[in-house]
Each structure stands twice: as C-alpha cells, then as structure tokens.
PDB file of N, CA and C in Angstrom:
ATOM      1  N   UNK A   1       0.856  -1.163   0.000  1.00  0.00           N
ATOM      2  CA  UNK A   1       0.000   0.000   0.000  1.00  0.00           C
ATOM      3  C   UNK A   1       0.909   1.235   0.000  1.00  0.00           C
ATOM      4  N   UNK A   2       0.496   2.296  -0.852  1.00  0.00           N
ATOM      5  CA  UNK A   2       1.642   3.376  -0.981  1.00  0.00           C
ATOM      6  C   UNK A   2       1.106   4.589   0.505  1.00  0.00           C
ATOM      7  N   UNK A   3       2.012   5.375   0.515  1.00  0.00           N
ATOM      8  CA  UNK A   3       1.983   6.277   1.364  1.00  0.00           C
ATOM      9  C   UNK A   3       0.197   7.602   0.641  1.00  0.00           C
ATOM     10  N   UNK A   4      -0.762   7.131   1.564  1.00  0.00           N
ATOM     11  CA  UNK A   4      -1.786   8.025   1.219  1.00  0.00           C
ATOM     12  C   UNK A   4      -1.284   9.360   0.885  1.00  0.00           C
ATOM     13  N   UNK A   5      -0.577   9.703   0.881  1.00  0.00           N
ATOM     14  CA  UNK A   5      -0.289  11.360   0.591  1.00  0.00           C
ATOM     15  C   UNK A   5       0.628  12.154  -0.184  1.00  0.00           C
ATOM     16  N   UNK A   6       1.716  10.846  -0.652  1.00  0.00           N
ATOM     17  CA  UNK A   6       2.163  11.092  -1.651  1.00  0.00           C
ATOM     18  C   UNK A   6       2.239  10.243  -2.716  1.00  0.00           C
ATOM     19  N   UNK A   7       2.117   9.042  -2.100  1.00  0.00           N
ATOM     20  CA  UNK A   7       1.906   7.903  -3.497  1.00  0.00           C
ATOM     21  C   UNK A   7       3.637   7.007  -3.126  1.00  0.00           C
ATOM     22  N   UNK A   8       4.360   7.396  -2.597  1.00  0.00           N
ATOM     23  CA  UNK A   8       5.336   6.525  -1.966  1.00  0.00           C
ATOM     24  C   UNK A   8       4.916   5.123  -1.863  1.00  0.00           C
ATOM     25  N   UNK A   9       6.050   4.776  -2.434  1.00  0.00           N
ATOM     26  CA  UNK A   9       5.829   2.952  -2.480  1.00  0.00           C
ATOM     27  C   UNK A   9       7.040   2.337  -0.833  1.00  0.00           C
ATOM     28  N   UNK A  10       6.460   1.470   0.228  1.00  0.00           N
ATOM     29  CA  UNK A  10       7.441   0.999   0.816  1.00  0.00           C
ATOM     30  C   UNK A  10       8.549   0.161  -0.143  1.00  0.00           C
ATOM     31  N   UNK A  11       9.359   0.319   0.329  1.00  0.00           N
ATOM     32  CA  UNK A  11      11.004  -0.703   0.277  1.00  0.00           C
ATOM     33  C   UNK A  11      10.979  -1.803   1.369  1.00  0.00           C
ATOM     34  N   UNK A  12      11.431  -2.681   0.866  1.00  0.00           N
ATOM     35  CA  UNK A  12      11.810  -3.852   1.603  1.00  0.00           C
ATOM     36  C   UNK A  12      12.383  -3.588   3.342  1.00  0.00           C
ATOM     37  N   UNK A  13      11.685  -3.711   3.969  1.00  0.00           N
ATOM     38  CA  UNK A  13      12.748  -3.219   5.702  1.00  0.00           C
ATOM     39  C   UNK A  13      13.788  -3.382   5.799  1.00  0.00           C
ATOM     40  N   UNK A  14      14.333  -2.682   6.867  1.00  0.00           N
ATOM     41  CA  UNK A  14      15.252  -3.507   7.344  1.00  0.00           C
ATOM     42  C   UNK A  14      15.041  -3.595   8.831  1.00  0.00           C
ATOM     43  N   UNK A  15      15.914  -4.433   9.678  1.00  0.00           N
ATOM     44  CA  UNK A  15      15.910  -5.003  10.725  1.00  0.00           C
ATOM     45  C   UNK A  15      15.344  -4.003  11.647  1.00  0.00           C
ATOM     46  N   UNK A  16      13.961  -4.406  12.549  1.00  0.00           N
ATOM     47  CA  UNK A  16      13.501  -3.443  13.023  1.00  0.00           C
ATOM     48  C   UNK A  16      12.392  -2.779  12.753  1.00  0.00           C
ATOM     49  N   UNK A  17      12.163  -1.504  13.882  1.00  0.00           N
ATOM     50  CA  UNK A  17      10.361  -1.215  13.484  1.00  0.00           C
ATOM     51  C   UNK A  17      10.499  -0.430  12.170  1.00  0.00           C
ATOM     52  N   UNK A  18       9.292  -0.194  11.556  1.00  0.00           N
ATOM     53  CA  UNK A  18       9.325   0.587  10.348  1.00  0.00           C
ATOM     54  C   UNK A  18       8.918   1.603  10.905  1.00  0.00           C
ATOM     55  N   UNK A  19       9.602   2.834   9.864  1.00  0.00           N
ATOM     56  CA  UNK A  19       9.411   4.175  10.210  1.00  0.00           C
ATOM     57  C   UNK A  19       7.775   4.803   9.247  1.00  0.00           C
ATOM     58  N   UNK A  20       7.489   3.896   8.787  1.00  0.00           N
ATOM     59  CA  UNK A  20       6.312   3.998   8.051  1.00  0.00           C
ATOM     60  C   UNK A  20       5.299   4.088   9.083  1.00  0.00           C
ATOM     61  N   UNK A  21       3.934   5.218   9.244  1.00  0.00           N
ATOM     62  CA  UNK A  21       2.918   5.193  10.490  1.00  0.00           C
ATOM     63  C   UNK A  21       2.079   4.496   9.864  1.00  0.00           C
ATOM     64  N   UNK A  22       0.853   4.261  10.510  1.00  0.00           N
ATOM     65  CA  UNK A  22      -0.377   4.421  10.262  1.00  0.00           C
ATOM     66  C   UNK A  22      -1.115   5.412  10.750  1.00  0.00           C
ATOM     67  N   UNK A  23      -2.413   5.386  10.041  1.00  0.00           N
ATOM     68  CA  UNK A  23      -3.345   6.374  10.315  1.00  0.00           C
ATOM     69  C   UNK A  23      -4.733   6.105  10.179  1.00  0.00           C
ATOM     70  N   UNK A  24      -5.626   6.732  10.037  1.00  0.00           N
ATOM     71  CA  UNK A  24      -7.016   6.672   9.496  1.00  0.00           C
ATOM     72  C   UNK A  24      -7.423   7.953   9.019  1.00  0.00           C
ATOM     73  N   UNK A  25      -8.246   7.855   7.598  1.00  0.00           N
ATOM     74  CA  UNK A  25      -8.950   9.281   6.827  1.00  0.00           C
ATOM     75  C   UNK A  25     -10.113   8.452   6.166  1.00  0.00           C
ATOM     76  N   UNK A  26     -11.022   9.101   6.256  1.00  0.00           N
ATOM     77  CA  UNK A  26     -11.992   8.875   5.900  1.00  0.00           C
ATOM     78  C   UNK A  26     -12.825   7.068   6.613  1.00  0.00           C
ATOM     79  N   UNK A  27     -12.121   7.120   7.419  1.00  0.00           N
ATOM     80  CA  UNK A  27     -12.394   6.134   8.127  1.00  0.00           C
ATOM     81  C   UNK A  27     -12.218   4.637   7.204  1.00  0.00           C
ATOM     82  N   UNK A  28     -10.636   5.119   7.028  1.00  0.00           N
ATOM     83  CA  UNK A  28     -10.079   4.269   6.132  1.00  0.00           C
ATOM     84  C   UNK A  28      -8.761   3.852   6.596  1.00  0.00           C
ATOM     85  N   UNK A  29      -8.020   2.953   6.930  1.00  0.00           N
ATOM     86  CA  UNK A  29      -6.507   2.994   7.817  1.00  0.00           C
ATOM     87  C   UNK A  29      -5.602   3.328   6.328  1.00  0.00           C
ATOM     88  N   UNK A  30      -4.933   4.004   6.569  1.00  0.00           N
ATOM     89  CA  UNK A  30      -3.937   4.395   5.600  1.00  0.00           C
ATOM     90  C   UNK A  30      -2.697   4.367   6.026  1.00  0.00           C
ATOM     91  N   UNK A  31      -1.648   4.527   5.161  1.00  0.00           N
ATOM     92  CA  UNK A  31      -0.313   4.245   5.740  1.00  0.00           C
ATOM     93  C   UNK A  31       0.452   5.859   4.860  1.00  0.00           C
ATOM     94  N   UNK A  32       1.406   6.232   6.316  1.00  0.00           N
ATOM     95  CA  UNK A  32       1.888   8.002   6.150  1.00  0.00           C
ATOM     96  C   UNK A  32       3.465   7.576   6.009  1.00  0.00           C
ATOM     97  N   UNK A  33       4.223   7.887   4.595  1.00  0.00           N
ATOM     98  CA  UNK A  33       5.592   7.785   4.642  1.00  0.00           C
ATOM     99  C   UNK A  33       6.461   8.542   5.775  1.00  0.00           C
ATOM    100  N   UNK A  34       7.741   7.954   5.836  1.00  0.00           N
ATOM    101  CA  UNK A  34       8.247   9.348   6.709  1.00  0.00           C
ATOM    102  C   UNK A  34       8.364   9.989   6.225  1.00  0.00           C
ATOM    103  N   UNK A  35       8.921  10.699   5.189  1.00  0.00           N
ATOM    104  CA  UNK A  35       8.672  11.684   4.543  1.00  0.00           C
ATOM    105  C   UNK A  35       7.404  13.234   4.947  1.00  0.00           C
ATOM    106  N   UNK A  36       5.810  12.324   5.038  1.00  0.00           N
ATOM    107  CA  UNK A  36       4.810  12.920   4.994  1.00  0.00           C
ATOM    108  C   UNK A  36       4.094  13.013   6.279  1.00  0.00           C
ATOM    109  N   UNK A  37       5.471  12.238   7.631  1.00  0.00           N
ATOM    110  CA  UNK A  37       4.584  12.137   8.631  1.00  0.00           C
ATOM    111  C   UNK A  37       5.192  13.821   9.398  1.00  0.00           C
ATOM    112  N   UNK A  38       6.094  14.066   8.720  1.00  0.00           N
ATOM    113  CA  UNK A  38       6.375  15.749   9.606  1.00  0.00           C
ATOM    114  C   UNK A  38       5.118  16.965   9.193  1.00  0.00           C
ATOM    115  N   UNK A  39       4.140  16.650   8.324  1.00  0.00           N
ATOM    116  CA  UNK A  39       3.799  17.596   7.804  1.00  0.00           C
ATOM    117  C   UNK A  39       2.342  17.786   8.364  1.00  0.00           C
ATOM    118  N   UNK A  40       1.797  18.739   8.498  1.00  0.00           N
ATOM    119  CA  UNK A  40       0.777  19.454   9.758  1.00  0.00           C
ATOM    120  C   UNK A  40      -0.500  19.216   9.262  1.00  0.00           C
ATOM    121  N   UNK A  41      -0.701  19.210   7.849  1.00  0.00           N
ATOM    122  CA  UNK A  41      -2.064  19.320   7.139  1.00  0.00           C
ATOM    123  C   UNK A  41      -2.529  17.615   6.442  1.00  0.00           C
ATOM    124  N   UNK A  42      -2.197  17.094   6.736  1.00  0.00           N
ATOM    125  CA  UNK A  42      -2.685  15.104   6.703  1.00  0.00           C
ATOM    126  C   UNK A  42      -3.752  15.267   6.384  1.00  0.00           C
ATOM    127  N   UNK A  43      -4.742  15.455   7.278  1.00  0.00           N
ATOM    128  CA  UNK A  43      -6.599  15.461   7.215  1.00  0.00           C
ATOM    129  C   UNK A  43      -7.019  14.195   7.790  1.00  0.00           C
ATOM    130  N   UNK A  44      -6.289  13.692   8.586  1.00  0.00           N
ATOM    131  CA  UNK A  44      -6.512  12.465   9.548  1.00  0.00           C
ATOM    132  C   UNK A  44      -7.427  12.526  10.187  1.00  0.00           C
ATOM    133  N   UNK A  45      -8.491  11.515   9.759  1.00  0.00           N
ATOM    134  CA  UNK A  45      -9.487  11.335  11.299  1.00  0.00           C
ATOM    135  C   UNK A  45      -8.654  11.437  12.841  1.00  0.00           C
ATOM    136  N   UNK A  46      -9.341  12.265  13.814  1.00  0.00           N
ATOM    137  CA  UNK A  46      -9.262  12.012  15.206  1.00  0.00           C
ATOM    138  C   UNK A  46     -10.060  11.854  15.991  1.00  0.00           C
ATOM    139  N   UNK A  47      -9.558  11.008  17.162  1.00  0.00           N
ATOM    140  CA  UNK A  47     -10.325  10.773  17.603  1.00  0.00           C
ATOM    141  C   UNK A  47     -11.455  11.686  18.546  1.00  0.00           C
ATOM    142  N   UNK A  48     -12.499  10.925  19.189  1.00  0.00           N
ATOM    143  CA  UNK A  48     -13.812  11.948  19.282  1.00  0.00           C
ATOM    144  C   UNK A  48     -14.077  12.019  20.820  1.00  0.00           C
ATOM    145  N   UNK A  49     -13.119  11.298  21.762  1.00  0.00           N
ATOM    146  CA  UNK A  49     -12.642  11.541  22.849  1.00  0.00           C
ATOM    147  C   UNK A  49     -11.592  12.466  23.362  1.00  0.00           C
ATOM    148  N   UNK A  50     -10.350  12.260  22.611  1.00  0.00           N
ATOM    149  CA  UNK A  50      -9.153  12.751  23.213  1.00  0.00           C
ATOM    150  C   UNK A  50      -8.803  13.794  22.086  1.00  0.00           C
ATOM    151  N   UNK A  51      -9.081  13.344  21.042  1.00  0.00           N
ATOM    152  CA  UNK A  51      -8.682  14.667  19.728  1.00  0.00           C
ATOM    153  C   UNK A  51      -7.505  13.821  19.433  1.00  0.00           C
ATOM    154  N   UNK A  52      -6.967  12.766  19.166  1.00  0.00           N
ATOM    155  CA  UNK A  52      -5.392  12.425  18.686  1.00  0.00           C
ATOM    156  C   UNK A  52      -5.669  11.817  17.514  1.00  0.00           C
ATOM    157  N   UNK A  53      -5.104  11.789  16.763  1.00  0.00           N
ATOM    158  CA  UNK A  53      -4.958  11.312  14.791  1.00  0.00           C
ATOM    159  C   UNK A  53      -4.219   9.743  15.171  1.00  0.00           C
ATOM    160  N   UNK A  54      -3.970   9.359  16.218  1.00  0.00           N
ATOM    161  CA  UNK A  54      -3.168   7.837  16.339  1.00  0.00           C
ATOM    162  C   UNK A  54      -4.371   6.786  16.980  1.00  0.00           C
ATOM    163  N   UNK A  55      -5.249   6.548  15.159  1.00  0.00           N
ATOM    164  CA  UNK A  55      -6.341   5.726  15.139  1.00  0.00           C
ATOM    165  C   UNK A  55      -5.837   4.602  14.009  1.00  0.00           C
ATOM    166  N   UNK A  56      -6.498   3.652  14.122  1.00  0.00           N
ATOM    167  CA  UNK A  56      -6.382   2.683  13.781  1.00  0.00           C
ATOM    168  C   UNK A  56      -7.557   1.414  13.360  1.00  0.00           C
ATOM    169  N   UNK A  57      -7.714   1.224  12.268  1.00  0.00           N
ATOM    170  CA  UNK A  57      -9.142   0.815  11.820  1.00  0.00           C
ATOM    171  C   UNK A  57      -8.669  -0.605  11.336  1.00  0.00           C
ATOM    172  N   UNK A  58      -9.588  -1.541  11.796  1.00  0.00           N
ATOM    173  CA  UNK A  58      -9.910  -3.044  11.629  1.00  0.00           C
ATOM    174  C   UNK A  58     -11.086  -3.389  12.118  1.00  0.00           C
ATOM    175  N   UNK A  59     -11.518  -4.395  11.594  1.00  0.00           N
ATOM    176  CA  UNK A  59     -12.642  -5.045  11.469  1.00  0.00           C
ATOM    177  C   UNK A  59     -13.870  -4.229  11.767  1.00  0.00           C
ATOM    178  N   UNK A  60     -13.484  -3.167  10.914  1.00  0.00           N
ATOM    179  CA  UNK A  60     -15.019  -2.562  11.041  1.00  0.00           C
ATOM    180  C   UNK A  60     -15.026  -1.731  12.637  1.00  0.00           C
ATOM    181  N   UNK A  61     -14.111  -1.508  12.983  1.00  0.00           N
ATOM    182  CA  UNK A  61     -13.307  -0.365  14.044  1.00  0.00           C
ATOM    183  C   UNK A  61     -12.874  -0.049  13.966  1.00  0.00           C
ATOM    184  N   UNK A  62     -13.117   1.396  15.003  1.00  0.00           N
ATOM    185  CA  UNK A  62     -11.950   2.421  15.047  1.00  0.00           C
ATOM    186  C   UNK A  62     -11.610   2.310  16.051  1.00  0.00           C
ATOM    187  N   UNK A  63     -10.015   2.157  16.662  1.00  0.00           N
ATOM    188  CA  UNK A  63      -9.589   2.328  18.007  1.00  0.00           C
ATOM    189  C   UNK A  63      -8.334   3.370  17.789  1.00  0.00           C
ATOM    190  N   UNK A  64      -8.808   4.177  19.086  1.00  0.00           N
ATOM    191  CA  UNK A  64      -7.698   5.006  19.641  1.00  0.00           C
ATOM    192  C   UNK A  64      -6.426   4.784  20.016  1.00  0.00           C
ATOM    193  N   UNK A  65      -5.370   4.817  19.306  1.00  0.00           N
ATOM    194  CA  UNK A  65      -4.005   4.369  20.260  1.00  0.00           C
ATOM    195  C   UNK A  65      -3.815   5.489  21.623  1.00  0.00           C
ATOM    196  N   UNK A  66      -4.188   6.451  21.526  1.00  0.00           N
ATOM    197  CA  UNK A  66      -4.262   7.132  23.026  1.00  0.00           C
ATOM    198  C   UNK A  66      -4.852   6.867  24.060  1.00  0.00           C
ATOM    199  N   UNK A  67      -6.318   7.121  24.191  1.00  0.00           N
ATOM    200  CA  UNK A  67      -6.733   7.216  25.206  1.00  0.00           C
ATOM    201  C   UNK A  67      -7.535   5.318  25.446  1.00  0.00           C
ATOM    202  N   UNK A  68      -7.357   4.385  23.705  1.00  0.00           N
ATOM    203  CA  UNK A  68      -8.184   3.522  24.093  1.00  0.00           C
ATOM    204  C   UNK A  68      -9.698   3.585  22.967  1.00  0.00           C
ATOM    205  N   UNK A  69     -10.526   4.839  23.437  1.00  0.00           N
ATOM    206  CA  UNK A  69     -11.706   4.748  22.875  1.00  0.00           C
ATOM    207  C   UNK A  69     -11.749   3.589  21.594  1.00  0.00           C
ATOM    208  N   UNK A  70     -12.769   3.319  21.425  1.00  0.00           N
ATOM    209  CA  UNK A  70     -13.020   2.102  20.277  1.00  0.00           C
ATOM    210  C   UNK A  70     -14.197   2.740  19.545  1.00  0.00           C
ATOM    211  N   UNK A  71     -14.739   2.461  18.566  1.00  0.00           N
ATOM    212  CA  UNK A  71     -16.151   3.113  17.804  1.00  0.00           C
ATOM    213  C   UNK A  71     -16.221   2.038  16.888  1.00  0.00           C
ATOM    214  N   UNK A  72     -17.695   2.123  16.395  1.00  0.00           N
ATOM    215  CA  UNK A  72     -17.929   1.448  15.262  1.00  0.00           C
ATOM    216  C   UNK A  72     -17.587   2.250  14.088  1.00  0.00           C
ATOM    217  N   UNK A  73     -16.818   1.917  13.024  1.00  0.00           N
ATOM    218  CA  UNK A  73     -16.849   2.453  11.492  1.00  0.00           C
ATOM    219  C   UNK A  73     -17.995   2.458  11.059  1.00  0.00           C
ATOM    220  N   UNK A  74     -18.288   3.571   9.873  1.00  0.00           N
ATOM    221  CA  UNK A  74     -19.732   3.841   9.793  1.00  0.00           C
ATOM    222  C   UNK A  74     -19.355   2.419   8.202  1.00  0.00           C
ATOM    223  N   UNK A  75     -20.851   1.648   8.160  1.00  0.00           N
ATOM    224  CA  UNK A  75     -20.790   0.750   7.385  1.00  0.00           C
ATOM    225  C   UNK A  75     -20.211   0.336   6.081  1.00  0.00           C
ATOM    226  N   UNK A  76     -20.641   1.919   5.618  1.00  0.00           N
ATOM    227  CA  UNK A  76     -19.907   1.739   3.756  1.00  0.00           C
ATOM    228  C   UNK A  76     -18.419   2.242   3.856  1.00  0.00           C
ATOM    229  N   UNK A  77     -17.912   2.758   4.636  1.00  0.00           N
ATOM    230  CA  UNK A  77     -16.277   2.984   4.642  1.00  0.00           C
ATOM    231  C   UNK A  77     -15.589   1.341   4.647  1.00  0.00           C
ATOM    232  N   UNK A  78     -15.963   0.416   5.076  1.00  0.00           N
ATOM    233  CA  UNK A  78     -15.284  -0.736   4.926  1.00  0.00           C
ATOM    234  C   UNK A  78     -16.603  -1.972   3.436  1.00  0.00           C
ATOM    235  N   UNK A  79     -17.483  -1.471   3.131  1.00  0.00           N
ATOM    236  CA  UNK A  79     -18.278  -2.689   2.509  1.00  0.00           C
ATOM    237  C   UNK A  79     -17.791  -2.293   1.086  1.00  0.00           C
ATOM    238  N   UNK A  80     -17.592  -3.584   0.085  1.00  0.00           N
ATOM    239  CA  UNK A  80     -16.985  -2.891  -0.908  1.00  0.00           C
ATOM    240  C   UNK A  80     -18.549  -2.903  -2.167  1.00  0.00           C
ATOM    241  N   UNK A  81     -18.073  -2.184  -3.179  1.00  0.00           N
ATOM    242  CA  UNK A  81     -19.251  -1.133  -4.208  1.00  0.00           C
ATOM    243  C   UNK A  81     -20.131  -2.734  -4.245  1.00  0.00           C
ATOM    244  N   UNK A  82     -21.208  -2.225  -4.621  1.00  0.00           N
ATOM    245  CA  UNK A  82     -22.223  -3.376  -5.325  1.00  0.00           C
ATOM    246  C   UNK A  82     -21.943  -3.632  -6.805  1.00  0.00           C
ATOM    247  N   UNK A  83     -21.439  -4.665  -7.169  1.00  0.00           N
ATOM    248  CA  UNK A  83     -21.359  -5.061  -8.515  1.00  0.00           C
ATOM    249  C   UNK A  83     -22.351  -4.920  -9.453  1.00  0.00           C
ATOM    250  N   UNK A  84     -22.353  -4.149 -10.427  1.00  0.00           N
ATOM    251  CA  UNK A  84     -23.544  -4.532 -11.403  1.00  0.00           C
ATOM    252  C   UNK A  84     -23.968  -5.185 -11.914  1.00  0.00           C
ATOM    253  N   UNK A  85     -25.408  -5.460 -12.364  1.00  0.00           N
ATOM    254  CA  UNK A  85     -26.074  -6.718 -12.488  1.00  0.00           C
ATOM    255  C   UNK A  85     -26.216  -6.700 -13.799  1.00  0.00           C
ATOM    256  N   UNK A  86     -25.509  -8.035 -14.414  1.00  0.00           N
ATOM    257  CA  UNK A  86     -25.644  -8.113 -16.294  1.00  0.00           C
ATOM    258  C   UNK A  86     -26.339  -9.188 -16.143  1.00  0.00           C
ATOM    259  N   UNK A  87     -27.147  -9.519 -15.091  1.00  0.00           N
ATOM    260  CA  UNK A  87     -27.975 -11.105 -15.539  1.00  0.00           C
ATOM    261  C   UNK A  87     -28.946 -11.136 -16.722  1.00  0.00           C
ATOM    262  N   UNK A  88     -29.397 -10.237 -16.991  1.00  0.00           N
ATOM    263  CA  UNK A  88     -30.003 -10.132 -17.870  1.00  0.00           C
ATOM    264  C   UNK A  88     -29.806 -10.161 -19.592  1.00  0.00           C
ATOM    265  N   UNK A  89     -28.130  -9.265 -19.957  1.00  0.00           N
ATOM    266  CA  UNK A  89     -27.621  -8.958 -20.764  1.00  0.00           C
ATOM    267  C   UNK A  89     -26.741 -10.409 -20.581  1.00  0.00           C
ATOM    268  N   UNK A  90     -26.846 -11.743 -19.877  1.00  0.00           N
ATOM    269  CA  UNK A  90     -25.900 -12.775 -20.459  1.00  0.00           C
ATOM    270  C   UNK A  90     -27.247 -13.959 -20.340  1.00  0.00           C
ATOM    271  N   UNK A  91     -28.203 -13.639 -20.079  1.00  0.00           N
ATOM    272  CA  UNK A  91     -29.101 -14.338 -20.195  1.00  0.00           C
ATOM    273  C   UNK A  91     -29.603 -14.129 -21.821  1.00  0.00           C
ATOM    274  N   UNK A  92     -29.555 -13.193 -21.656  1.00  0.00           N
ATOM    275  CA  UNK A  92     -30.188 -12.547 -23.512  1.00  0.00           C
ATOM    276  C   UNK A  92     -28.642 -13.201 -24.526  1.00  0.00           C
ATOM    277  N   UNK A  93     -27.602 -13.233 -24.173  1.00  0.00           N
ATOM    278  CA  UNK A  93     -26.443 -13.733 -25.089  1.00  0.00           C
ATOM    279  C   UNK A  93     -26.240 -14.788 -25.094  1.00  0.00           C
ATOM    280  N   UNK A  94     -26.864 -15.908 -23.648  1.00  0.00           N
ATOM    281  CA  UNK A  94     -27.140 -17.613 -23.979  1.00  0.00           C
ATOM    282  C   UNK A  94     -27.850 -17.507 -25.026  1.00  0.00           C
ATOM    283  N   UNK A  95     -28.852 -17.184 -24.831  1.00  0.00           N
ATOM    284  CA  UNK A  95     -30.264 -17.291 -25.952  1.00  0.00           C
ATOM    285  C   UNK A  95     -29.848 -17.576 -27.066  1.00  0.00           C
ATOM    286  N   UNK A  96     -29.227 -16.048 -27.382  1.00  0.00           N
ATOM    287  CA  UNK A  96     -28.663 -16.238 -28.875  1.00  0.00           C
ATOM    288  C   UNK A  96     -27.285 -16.871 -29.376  1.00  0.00           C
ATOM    289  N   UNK A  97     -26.428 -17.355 -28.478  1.00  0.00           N
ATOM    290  CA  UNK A  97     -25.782 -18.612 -28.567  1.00  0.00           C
ATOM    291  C   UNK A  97     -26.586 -19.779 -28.878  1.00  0.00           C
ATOM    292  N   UNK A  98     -27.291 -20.076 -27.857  1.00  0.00           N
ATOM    293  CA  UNK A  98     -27.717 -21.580 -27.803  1.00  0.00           C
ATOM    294  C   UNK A  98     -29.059 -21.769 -28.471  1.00  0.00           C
ATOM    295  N   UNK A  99     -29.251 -20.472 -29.295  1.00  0.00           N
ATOM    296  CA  UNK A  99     -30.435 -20.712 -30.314  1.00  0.00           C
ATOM    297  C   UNK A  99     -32.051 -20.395 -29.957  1.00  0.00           C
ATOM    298  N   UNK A 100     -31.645 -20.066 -28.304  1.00  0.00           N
ATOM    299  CA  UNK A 100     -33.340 -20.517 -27.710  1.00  0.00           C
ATOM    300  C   UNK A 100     -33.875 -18.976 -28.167  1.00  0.00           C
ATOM    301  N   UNK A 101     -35.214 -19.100 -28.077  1.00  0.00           N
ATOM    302  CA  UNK A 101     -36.320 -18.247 -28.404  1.00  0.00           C
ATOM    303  C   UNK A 101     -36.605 -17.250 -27.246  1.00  0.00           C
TER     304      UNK A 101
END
C-alpha cells in the first residue's frame, strides 16, 4: 500500500520497526511515509474523545491508540461497491448462442 499522501511505495525493511505510520482518513486505515509524517495538514481522522490522529481501523473499528476509545466504522467505509447486475444482458447472449427463443 503506498503512502496516502504522496503515493510513496514501501522498500523492503530492514531489521527493526518501520518508520512507516499508520493512520485513518476517511475512516479508512492508511499508511503516512516518513517523509509525509512531519507535515501538519494530513486530514486524519481524530479521535472523538481525546482529539489524537493515532487511530487505527480493523474489522469494522476504530480504536484510539491514546486514550483507548473504540467506535464502530460507519458501514460503507469498509463494505466494498455493489457489482452490477448483467444477468439479464448474459441471459439474452445464452439465448442467442444456444439458439433458444
């Protein structure tokens, strides 16, 4: 996953923690290069207890690395698009494959 904010691709680690953060925007976990983590204007969700941007989203949660707080993610930030429906348009192209009326 590249760095949300500039498009930075990680490199292979090395030994040790990565200097790469996480985050959450749009109630989405994203990942902040170092590069992009000195810089003031992110647009990071924070949290709605303590006010801190060191959130962290899984399974359809948000948890606070500060104070703790936890929340539910609102539903469509994690459900992915509804596929469109061609049942119809390959039902109509059996037909005229397989001859039927």
């Amino acid at each position: 996953m590249p760095c949300y904010n500039c498009g930075a691709r990680q490199t292979d680690p090395v030994r040790g923690a990565s200097p790469w953060k996480r985050g959450v925007r749009d109630e989405t976990q994203v990942l902040i290069c170092p590069d992009c983590q000195g810089m003031h204007d992110l647009d990071l969700d924070t949290c709605g207890t303590c006010g801190s941007s060191t959130l962290i989203c899984r399974l359809g949660e948000i948890e606070c690395r500060a104070c703790g707080a936890v929340r539910m993610a609102r539903a469509e930030a994690f459900s992915p698009p509804a596929a469109p429906d061609f049942s119809a348009e390959v039902e109509a192209a059996l037909n005229r494959v397989l001859g039927r009326a």
